[in-house]
N, C-alpha and C. Protein backbone atom coordinates (compact mmCIF):
# COMPACT_ATOMS: atom_id res chain seq x y z
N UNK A 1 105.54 -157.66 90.82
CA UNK A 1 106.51 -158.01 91.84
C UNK A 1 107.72 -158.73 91.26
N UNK A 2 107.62 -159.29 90.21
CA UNK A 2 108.74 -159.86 89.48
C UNK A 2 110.08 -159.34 89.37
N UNK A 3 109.37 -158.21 88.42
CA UNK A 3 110.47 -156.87 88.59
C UNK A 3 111.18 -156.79 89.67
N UNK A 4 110.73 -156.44 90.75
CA UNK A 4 111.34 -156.22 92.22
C UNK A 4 112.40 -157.47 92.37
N UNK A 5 111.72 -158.35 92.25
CA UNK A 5 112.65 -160.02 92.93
C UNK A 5 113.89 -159.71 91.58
N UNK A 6 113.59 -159.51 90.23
CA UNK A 6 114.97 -159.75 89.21
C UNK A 6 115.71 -158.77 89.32
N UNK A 7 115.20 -157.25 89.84
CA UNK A 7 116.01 -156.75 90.09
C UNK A 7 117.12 -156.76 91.52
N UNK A 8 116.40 -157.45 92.79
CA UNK A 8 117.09 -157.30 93.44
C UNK A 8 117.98 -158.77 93.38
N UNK A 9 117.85 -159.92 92.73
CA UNK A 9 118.81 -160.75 91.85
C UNK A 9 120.01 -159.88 91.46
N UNK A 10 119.54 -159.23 90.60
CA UNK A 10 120.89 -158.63 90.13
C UNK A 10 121.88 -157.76 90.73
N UNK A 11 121.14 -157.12 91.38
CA UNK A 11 122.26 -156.55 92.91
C UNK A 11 122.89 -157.55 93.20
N UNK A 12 122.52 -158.70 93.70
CA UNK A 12 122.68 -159.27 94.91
C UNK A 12 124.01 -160.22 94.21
N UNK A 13 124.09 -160.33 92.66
CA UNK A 13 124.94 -161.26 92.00
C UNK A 13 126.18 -160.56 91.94
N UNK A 14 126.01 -159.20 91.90
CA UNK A 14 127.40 -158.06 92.07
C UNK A 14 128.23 -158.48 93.17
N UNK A 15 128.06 -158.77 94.22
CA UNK A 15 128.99 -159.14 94.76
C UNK A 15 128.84 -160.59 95.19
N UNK A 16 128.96 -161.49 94.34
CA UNK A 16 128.87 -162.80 94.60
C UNK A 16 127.83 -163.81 95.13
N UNK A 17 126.54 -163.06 95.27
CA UNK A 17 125.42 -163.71 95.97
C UNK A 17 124.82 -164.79 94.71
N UNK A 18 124.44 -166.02 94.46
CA UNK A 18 124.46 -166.84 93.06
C UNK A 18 122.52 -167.52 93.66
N UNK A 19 121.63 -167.03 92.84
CA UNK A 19 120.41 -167.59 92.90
C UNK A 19 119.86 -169.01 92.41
N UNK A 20 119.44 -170.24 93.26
CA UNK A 20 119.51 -171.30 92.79
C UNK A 20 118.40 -171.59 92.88
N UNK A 21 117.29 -171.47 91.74
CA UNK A 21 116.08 -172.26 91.48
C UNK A 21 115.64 -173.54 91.74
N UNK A 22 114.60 -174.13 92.72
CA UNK A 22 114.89 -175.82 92.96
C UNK A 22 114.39 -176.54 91.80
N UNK A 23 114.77 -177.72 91.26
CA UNK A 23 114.72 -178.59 90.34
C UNK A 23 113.51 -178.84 90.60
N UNK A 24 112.24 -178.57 89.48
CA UNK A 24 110.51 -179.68 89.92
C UNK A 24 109.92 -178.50 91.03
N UNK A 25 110.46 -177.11 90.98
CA UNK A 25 109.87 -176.60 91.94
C UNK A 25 109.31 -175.01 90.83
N UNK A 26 107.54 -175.05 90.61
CA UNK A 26 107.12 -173.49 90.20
C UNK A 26 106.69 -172.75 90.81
N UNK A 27 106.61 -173.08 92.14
CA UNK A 27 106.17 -171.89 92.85
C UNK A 27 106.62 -170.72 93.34
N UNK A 28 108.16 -170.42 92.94
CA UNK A 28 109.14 -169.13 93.11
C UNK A 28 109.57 -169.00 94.19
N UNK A 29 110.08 -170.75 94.57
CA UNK A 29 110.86 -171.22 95.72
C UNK A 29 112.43 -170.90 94.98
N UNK A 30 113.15 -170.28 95.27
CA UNK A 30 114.50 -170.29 95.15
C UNK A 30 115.70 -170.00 96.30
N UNK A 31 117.27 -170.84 96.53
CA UNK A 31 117.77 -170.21 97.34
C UNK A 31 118.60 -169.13 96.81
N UNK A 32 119.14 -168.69 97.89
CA UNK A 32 120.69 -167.71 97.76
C UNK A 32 121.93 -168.28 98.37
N UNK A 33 122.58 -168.16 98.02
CA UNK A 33 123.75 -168.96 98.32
C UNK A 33 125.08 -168.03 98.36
N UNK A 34 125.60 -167.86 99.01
CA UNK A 34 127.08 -167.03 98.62
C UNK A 34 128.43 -168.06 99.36
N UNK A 35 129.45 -168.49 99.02
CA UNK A 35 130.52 -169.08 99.11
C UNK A 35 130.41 -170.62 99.39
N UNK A 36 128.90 -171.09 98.42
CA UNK A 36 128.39 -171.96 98.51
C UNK A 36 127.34 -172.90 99.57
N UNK A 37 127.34 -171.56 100.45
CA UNK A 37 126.27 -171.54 101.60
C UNK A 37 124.79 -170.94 101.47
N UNK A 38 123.99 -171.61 101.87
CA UNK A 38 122.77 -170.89 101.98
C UNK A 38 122.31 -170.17 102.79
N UNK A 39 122.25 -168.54 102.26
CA UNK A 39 122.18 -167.36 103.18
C UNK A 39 120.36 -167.17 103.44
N UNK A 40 119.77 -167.56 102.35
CA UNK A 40 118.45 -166.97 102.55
C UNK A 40 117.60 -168.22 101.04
N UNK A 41 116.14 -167.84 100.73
CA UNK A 41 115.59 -168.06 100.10
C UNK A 41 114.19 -167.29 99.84
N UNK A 42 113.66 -167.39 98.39
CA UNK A 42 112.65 -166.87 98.25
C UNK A 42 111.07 -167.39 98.61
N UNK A 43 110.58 -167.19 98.98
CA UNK A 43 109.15 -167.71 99.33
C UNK A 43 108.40 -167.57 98.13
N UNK A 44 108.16 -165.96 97.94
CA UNK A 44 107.43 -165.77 96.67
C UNK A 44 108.62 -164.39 95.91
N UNK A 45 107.65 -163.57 94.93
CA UNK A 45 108.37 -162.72 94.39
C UNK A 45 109.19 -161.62 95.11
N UNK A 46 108.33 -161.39 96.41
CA UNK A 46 108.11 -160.43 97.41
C UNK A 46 108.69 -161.12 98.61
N UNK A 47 108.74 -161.35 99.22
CA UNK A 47 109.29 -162.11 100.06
C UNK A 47 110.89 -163.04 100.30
N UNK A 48 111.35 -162.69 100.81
CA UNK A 48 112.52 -163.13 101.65
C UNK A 48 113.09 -163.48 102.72
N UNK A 49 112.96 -165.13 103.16
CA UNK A 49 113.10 -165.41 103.98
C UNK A 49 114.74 -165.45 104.64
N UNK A 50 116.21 -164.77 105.50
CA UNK A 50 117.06 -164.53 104.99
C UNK A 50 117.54 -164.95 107.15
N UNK A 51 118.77 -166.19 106.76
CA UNK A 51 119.31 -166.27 107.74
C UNK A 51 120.23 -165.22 108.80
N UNK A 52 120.06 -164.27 109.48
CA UNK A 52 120.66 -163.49 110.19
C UNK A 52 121.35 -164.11 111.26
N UNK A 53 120.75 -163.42 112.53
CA UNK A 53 121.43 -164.16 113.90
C UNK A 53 120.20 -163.74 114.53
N UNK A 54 120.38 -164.30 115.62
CA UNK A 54 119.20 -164.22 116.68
C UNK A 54 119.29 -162.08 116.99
N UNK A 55 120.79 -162.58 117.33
CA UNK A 55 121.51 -161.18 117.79
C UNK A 55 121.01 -159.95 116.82
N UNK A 56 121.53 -160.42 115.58
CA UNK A 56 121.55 -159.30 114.93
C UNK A 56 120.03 -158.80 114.38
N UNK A 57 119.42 -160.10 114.81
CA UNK A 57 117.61 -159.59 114.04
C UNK A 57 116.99 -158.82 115.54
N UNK A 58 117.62 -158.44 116.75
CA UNK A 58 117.20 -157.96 117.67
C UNK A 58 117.77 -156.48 117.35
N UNK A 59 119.47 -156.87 117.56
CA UNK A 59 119.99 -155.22 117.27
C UNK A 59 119.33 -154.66 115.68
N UNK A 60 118.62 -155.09 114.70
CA UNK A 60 118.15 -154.42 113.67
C UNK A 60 116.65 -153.98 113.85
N UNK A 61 116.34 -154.60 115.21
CA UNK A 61 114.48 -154.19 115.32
C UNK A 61 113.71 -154.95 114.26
N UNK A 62 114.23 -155.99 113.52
CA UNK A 62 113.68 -156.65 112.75
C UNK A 62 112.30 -157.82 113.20
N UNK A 63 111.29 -157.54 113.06
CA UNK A 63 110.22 -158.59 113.65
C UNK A 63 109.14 -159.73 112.26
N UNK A 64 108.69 -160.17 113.09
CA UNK A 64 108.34 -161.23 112.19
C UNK A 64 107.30 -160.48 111.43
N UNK A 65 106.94 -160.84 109.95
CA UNK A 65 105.77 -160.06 109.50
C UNK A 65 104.51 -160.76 110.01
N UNK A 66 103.33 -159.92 110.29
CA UNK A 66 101.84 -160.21 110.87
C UNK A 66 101.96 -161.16 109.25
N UNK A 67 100.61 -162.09 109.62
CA UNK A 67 100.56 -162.84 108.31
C UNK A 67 101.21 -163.77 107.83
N UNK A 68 102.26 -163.54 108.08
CA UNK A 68 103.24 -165.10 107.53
C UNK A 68 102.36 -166.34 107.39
N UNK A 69 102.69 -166.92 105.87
CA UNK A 69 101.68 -168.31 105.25
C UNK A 69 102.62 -169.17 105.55
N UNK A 70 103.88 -168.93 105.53
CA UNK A 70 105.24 -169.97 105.59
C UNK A 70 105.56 -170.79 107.00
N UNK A 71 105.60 -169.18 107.53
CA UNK A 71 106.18 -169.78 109.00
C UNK A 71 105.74 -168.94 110.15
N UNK A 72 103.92 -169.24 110.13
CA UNK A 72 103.82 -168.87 111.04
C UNK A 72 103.63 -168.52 112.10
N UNK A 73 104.60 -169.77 112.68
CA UNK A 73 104.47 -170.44 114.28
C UNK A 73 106.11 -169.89 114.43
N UNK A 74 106.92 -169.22 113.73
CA UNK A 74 108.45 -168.91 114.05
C UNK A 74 108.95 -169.21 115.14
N UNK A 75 110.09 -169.72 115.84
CA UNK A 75 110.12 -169.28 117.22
C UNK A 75 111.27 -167.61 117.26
N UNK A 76 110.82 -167.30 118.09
CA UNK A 76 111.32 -165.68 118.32
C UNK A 76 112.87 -166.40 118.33
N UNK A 77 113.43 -167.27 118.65
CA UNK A 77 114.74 -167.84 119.04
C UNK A 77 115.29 -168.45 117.36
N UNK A 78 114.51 -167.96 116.18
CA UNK A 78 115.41 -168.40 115.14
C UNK A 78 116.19 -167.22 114.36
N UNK A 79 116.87 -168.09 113.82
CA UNK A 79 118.19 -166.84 113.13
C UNK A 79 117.82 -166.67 111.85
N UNK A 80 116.60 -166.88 111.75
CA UNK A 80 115.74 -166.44 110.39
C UNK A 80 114.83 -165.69 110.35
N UNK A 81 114.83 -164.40 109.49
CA UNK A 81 113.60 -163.73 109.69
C UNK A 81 113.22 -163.48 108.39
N UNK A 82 111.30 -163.22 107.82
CA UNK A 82 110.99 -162.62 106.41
C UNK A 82 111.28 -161.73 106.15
N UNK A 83 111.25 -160.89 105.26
CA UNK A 83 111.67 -159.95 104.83
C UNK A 83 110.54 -159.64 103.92
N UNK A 84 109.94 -158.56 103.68
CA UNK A 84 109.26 -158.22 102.32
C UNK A 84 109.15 -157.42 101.79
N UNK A 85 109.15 -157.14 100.71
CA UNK A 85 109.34 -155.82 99.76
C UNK A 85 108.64 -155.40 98.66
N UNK A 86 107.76 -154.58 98.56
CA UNK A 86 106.80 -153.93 97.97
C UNK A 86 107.47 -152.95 97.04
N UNK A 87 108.23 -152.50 96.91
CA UNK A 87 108.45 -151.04 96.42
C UNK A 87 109.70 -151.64 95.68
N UNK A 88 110.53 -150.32 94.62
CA UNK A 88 111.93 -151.00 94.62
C UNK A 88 112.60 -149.73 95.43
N UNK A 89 112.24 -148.94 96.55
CA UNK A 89 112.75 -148.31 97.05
C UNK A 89 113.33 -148.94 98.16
N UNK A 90 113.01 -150.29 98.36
CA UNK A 90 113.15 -151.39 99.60
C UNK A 90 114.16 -151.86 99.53
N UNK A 91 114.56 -151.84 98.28
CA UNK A 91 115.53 -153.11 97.75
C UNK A 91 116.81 -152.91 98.08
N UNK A 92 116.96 -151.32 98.65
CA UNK A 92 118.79 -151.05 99.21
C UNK A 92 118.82 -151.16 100.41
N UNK A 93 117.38 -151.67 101.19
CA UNK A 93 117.41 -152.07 102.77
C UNK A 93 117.96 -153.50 102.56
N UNK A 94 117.03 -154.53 101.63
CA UNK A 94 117.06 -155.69 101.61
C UNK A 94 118.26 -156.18 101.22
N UNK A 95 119.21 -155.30 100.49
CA UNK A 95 120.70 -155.48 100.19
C UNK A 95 121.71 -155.54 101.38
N UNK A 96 121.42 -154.22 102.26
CA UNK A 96 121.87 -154.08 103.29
C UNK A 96 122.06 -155.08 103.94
N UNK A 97 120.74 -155.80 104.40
CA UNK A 97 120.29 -156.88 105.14
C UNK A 97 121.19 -158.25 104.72
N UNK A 98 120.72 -158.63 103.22
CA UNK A 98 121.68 -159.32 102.72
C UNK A 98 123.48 -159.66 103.02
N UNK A 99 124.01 -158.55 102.86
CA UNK A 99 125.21 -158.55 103.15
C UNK A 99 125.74 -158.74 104.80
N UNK A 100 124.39 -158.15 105.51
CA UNK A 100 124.52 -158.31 107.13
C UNK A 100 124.52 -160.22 107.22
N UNK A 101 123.75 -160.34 106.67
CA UNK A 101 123.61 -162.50 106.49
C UNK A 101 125.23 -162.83 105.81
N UNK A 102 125.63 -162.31 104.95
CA UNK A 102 127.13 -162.95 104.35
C UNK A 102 128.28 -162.91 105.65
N UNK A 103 128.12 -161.48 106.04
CA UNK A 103 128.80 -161.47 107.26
C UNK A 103 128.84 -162.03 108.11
N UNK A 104 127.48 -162.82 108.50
CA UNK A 104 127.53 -163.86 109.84
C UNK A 104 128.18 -165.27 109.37
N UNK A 105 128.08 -165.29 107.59
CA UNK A 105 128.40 -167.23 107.77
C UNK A 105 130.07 -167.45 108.08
């Protein structure tokens, strides 16, 4: 799954998205940040937790994943949803998605 998370790093740095590892933190907690805002963060390798809108995680049919270890009491009313990605065939949804989060800040 590594693979997956560095590669979709490197997409995501093409157009300005900058990955910030927390200081004292190994568990493959990292944020994302673009124009010095925090758009999203990593949970694990696989996983992406990524600020949208309430709005736009409805108009995308986007739902919470069954399972969630993080957060999972969510309220349906947050502008955050997981994201997860298994494959690297995922990774031009999760880009998509990405750039849909730059657009809202």
């Amino acid at each position: 799954m590594a693979d997956l998370r560095k590669e979709l790093i490197r997409r995501l740095e093409k157009f300005g998205v900058e990955d910030r590892p927390l200081p004292g933190r190994d568990d493959g907690f990292s944020g994302l940040r673009y124009g010095g805002k925090e758009l999203a963060h990593f949970h694990s390798d696989n996983e992406l937790d990524l600020r949208l809108t309430k709005a736009v995680i409805a108009r995308e049919g986007l739902v919470h994943p069954a399972g969630s270890l993080v957060h999972p009491n969510r309220s349906p009313k947050s502008p955050w949803i997981e994201i997860r990605f298994t494959r690297a065939a995922q990774l031009d949804e999760v880009v998509r998605l990405v750039k849909l989060a730059i657009a809202q800040l």
